[in-house]
N, C-alpha and C. Protein backbone atom coordinates (compact mmCIF):
# COMPACT_ATOMS: atom_id res chain seq x y z
N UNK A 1 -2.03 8.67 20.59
CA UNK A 1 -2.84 9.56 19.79
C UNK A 1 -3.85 10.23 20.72
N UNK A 2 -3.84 11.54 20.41
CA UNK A 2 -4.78 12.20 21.64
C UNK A 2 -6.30 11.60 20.66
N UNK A 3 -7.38 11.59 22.22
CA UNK A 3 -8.43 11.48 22.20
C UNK A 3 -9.14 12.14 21.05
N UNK A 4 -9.14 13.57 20.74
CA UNK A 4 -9.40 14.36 19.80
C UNK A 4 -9.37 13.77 18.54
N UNK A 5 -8.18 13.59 18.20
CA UNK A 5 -7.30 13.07 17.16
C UNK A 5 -8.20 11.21 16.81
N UNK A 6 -8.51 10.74 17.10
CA UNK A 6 -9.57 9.64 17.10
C UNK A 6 -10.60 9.07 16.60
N UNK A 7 -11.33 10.09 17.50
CA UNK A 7 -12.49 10.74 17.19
C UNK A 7 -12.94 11.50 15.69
N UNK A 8 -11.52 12.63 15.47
CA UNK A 8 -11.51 12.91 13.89
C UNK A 8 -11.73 11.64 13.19
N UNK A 9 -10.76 11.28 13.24
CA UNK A 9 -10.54 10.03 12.41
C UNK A 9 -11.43 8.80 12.42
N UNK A 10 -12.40 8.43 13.19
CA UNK A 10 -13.30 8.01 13.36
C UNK A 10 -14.53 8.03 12.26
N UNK A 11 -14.74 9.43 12.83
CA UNK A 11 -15.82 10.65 11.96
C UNK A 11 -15.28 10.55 10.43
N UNK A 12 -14.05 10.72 10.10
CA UNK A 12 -14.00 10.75 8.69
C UNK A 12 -13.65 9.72 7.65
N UNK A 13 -12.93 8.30 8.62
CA UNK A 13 -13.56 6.92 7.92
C UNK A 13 -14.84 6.94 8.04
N UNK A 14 -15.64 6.98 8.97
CA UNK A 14 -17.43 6.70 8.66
C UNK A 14 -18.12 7.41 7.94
N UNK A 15 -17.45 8.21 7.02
CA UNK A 15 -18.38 9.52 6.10
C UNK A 15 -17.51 8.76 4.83
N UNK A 16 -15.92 8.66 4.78
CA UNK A 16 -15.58 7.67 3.40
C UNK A 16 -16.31 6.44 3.01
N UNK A 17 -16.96 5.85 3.79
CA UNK A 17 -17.48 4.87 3.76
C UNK A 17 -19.55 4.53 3.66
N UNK A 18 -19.86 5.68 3.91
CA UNK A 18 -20.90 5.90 3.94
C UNK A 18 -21.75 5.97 4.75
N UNK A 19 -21.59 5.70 6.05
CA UNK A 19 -22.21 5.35 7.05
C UNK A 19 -22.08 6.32 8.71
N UNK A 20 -23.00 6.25 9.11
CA UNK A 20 -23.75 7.22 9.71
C UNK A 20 -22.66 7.56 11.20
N UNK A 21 -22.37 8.40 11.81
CA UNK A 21 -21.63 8.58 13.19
C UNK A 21 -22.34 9.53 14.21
N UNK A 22 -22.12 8.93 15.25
CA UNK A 22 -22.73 9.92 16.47
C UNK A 22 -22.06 9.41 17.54
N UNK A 23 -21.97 10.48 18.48
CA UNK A 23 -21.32 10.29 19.77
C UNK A 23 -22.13 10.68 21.15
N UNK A 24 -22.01 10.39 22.27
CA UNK A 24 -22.72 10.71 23.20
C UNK A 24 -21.98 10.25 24.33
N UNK A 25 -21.80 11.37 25.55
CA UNK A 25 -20.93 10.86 26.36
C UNK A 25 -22.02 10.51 27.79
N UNK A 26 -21.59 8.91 27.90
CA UNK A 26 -21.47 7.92 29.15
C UNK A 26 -21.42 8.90 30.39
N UNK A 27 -21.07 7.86 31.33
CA UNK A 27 -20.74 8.49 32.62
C UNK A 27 -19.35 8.65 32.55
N UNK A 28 -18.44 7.45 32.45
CA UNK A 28 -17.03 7.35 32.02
C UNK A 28 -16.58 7.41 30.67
N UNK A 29 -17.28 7.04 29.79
CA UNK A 29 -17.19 6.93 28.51
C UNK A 29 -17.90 7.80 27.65
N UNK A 30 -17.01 7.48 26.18
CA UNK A 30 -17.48 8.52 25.29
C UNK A 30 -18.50 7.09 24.27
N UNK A 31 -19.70 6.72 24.58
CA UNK A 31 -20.21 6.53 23.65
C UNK A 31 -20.08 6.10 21.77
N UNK A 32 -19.18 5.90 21.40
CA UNK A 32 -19.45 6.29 19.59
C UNK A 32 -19.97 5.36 19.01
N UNK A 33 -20.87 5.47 17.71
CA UNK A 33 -22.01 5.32 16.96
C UNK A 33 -21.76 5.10 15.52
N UNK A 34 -20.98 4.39 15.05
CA UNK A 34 -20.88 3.96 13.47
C UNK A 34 -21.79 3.65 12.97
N UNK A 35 -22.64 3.51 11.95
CA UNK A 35 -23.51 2.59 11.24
C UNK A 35 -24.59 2.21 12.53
N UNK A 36 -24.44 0.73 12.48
CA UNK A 36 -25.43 0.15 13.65
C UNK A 36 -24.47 -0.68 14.95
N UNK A 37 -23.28 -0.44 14.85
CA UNK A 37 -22.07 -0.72 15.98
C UNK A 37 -21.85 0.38 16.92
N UNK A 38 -22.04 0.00 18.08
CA UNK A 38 -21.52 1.00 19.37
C UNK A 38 -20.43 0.76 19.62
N UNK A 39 -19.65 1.48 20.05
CA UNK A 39 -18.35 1.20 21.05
C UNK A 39 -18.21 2.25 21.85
N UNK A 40 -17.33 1.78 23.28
CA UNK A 40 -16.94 3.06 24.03
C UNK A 40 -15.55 3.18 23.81
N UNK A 41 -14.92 4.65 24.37
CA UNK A 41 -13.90 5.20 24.26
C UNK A 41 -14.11 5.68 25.29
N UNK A 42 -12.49 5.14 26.36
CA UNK A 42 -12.35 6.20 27.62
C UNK A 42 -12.37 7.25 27.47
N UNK A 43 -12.08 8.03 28.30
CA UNK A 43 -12.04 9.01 28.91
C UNK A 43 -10.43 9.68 28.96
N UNK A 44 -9.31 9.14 28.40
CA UNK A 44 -8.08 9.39 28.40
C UNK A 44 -7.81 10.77 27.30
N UNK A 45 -6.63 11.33 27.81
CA UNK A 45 -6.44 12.29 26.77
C UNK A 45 -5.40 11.48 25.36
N UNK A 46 -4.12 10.51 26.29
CA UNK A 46 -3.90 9.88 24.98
C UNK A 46 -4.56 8.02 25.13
N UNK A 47 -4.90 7.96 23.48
CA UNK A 47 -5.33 6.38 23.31
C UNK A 47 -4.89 5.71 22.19
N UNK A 48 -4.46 4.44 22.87
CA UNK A 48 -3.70 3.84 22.08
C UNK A 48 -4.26 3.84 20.39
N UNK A 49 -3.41 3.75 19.82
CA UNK A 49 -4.05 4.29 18.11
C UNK A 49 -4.39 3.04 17.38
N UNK A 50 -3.85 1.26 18.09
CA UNK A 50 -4.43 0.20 17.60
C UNK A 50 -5.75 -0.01 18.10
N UNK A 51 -6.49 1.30 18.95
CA UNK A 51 -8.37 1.05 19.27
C UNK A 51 -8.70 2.04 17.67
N UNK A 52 -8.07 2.56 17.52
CA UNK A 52 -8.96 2.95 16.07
C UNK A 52 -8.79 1.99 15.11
N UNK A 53 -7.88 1.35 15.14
CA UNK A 53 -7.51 0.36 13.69
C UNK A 53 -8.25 -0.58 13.91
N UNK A 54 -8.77 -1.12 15.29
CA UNK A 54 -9.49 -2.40 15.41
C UNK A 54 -11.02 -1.96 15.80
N UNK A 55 -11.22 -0.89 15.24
CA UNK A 55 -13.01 -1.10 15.00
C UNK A 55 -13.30 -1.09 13.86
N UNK A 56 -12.51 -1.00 12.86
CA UNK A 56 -12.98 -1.15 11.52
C UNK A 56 -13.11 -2.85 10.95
N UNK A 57 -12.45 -3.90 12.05
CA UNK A 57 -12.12 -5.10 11.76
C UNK A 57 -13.45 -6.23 12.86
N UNK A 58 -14.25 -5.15 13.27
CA UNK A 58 -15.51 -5.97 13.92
C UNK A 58 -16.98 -5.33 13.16
């Protein structure tokens, strides 16, 4: 799944759900901002699509 593609999807579970998103890019990383959970996201154009399924499960 391209990077792009992610990121959407990211952004628009955290608005179904109610809760707040922001991004900010690292040195290597892209920063992202759910609620009160950080995580990073490389820098790749494609990423594996089980890193989106497993931030909704921490």
């Amino acid at each position: 799944m391209k990077r792009t593609a992610v990121l959407k999807k990211l952004k628009r579970q955290a608005k179904a759900r109610g809760l707040g998103y922001g991004t900010r890019e690292g040195t290597r990383h892209a920063i992202v901002t759910i609620g009160s959970t950080s995580r990073t996201l490389g820098r790749h154009s494609e990423i594996a699509e089980e890193l989106g399924k497993g931030w909704w499960r921490r």
